[in-house]
Protein backbone atom coordinates (compact mmCIF):
# COMPACT_ATOMS: atom_id res chain seq x y z
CA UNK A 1 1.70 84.66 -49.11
CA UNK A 2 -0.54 84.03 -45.95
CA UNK A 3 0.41 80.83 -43.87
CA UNK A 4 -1.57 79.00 -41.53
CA UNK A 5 -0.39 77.15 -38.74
CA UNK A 6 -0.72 73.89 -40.17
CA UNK A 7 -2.35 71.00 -37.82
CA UNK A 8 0.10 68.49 -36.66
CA UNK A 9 2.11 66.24 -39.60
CA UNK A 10 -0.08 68.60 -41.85
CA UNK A 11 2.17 69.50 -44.96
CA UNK A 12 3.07 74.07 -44.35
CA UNK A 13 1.50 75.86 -46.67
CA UNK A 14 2.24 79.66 -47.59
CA UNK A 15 -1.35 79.57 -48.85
CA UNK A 16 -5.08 79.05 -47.83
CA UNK A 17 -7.19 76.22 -49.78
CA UNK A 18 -10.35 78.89 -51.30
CA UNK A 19 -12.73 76.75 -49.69
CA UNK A 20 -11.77 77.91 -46.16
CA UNK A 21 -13.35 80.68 -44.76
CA UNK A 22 -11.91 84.38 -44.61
CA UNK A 23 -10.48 84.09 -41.23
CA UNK A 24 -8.01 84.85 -39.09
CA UNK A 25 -4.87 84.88 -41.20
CA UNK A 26 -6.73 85.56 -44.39
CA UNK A 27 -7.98 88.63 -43.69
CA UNK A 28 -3.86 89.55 -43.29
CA UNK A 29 -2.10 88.55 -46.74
CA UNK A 30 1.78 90.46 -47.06
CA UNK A 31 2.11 88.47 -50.36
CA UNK A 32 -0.38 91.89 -51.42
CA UNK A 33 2.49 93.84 -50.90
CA UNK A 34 5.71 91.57 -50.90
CA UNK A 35 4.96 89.44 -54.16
CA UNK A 36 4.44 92.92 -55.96
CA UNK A 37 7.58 94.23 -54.91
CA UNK A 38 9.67 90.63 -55.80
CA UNK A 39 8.24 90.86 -59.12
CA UNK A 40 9.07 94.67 -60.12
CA UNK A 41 12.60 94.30 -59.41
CA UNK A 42 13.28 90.51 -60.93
CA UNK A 43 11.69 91.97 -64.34
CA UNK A 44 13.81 95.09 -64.46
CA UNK A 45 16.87 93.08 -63.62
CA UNK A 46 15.95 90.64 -66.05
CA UNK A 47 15.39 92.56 -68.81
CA UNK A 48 18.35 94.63 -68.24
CA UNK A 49 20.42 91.19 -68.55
CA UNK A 50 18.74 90.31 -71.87
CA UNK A 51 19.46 93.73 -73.34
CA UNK A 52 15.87 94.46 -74.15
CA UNK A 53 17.00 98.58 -74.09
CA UNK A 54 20.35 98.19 -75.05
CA UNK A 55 20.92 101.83 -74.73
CA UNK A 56 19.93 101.17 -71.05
CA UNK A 57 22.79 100.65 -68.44
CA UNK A 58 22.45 98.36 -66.29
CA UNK A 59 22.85 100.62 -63.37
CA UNK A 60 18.88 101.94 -64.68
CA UNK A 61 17.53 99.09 -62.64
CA UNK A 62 19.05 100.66 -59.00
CA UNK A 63 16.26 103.13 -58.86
CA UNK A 64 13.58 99.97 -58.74
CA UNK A 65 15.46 97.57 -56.49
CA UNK A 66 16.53 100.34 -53.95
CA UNK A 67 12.61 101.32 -53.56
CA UNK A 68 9.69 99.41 -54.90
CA UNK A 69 11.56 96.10 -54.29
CA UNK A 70 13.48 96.54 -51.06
CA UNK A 71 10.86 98.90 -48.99
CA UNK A 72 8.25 96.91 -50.26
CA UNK A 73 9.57 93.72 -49.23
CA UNK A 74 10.93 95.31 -45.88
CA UNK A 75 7.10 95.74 -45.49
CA UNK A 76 5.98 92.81 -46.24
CA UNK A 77 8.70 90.68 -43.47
CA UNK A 78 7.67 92.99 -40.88
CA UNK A 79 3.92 92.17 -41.74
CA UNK A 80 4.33 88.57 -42.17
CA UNK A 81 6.23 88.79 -38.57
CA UNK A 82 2.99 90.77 -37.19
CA UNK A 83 0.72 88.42 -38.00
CA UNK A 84 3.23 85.60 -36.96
CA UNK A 85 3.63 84.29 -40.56
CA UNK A 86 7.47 83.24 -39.43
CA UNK A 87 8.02 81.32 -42.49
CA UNK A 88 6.48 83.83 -45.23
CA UNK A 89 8.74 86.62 -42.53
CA UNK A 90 11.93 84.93 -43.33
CA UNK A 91 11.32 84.33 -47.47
CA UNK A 92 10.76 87.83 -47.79
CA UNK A 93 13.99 89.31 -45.51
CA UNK A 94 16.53 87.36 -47.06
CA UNK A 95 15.19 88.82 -50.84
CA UNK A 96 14.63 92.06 -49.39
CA UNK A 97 18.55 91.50 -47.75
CA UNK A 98 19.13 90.29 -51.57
CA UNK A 99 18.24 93.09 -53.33
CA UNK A 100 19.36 95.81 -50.75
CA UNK A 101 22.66 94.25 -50.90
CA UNK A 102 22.57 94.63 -54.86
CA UNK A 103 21.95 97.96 -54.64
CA UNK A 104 24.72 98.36 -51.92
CA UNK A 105 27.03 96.48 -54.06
CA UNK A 106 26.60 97.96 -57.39
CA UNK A 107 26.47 101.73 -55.97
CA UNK A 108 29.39 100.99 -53.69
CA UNK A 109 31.30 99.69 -56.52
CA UNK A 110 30.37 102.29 -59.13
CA UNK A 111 31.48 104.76 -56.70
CA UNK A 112 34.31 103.30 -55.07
CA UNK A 113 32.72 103.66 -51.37
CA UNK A 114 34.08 100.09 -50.55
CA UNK A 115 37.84 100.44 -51.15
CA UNK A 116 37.60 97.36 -53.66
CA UNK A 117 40.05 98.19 -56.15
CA UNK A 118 39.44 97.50 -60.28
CA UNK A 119 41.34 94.11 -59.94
CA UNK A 120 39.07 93.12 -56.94
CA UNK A 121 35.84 93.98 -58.86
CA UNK A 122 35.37 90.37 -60.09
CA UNK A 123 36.34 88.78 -56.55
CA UNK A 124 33.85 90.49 -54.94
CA UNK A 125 30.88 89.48 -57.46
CA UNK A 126 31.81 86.06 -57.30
CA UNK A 127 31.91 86.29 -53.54
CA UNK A 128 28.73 87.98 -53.23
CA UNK A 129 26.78 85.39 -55.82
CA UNK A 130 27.64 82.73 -54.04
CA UNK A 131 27.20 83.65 -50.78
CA UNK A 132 23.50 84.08 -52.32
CA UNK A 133 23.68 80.64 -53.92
CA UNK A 134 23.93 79.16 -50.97
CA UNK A 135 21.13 81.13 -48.89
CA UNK A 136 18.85 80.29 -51.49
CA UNK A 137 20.03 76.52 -51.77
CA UNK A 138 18.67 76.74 -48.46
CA UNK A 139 15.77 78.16 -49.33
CA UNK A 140 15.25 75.16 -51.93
CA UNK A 141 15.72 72.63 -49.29
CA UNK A 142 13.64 74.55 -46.71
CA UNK A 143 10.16 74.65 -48.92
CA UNK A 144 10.20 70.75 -49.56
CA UNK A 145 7.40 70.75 -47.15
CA UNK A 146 5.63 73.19 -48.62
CA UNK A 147 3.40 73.21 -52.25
CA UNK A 148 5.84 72.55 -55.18
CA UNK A 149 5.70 75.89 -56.60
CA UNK A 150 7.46 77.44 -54.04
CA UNK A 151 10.52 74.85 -54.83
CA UNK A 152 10.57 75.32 -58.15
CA UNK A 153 10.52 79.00 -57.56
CA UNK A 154 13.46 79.17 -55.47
CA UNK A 155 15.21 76.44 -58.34
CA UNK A 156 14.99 78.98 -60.74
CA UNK A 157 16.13 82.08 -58.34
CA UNK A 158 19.13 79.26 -58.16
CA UNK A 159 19.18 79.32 -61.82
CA UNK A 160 19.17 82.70 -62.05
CA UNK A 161 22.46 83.16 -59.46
CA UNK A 162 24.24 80.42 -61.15
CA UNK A 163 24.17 81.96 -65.02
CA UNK A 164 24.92 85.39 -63.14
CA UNK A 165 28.02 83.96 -61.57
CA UNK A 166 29.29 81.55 -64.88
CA UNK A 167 28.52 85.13 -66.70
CA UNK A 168 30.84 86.94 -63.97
CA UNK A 169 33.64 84.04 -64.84
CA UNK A 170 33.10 83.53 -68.37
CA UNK A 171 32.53 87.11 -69.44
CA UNK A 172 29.38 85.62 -71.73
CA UNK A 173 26.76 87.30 -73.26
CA UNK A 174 25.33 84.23 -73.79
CA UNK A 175 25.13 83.60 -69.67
CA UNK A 176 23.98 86.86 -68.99
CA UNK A 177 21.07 86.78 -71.35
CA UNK A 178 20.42 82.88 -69.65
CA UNK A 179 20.45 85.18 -66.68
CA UNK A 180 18.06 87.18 -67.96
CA UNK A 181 15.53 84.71 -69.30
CA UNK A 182 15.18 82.59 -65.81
CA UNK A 183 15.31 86.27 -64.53
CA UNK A 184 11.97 86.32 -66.13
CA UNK A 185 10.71 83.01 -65.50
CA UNK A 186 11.42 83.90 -61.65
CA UNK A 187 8.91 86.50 -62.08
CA UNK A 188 5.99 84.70 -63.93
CA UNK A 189 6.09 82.03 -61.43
CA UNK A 190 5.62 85.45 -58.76
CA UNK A 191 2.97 86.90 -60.82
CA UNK A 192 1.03 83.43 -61.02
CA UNK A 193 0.96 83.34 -57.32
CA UNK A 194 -0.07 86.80 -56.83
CA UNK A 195 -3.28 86.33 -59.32
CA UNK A 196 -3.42 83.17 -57.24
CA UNK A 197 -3.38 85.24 -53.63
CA UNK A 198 -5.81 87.69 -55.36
CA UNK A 199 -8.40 85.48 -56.36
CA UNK A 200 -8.38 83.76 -53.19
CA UNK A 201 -8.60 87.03 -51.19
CA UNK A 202 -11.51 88.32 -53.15
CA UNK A 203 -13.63 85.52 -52.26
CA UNK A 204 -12.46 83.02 -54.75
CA UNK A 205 -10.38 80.07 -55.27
CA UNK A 206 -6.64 80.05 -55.55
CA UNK A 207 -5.11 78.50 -58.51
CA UNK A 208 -3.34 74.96 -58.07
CA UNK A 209 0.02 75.54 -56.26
CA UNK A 210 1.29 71.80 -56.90
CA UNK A 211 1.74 68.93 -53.63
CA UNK A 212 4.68 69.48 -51.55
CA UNK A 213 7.90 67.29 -52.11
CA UNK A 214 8.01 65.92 -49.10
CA UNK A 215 4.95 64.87 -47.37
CA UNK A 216 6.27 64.08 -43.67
């Protein structure tokens, strides 16, 4: 998830177009690291939502999000800040602030390290999935600019937070497989971009990423 400083009313892009040459920022590409990391722990949290191990709790998908995913994301913002990728910097510390405050929040709660009582359990889930809702609104709104996969990525992450929180109200199985499913969607729109960063960083081209929403 490289990005160039783009030339003036040039749309942003988080990625190079294959036919320009290996320089400068692509020979420095966090999305190696950071897209990797994103994908691991939306797939375990997805498929914990759709019940694929129903003997599974859903607690089994802590172990992921608290290393792989968080560390590796951690990584890739302070990367992406090295090589003054601010944009990339800030996509991946607010979902490695996502999924470190899962963690926090499902360990604190299973353990009572919070002082949130049982009746308080729900309250706080709501409260913490929107809260996210909104950073990633933001997110959505943020990426018009920049190629159309990256919107629609962030509209399904939406998605995602949305059937989590009408599962939290509703009590559904039905909304927490819908979770589940965009869950999964989230991360084979990650691992089409990471094929797409590795092709282009082996000396190929990158697959089409779409035209940004907003040209201006």
């Amino acid at each position: 998830m490289a990005m160039p400083s783009p030339a003036p009313k040039e749309p942003v892009r988080l990625v190079h177009s294959g036919d320009e040459p290996a320089t400068g920022a692509l020979a420095s590409d966090p999305g190696m690291v950071g897209l990797p990391s994103f994908i691991v722990g939306t797939v375990a949290l997805g498929l914990a939502s759709i019940g694929v191990l129903p003997s599974a709790p859903t607690t089994a998908v802590l172990p992921i999000v608290l290393t792989a995913t968080s560390i590796g994301l951690l990584l890739a913002t302070i990367w992406s800040l090295v090589a003054k990728e601010n944009a990339a910097a800030g996509i991946y510390g607010v979902f490695s602030g996502f999924f470190l405050s899962y963690a926090a929040l499902q360990v604190g709660l299973l353990h009572g390290w919070f002082g949130i009582g049982l009746t308080s359990i729900i309250a706080t889930q709501k409260l913490f999935l929107i809260s996210w809702l909104v950073v990633v609104t933001m997110l959505i709104l943020a990426t018009l600019r920049l190629p159309v996969i990256f919107t629609a990525l962030f509209v399904l992450v939406d998605l995602t937070l949305l059937f989590s929180l009408l599962q939290v109200i509703q009590n559904s199985t039905a909304m927490a497989k819908a979770t589940g499913w965009t869950a999964l969607a989230v991360a084979a729109v990650g691992i089409y971009l990471f094929v797409s960063s590795s092709f282009r960083d082996t000396g190929g081209k990158e697959l089409p990423t779409g035209k940004p929403v907003l040209h201006t």
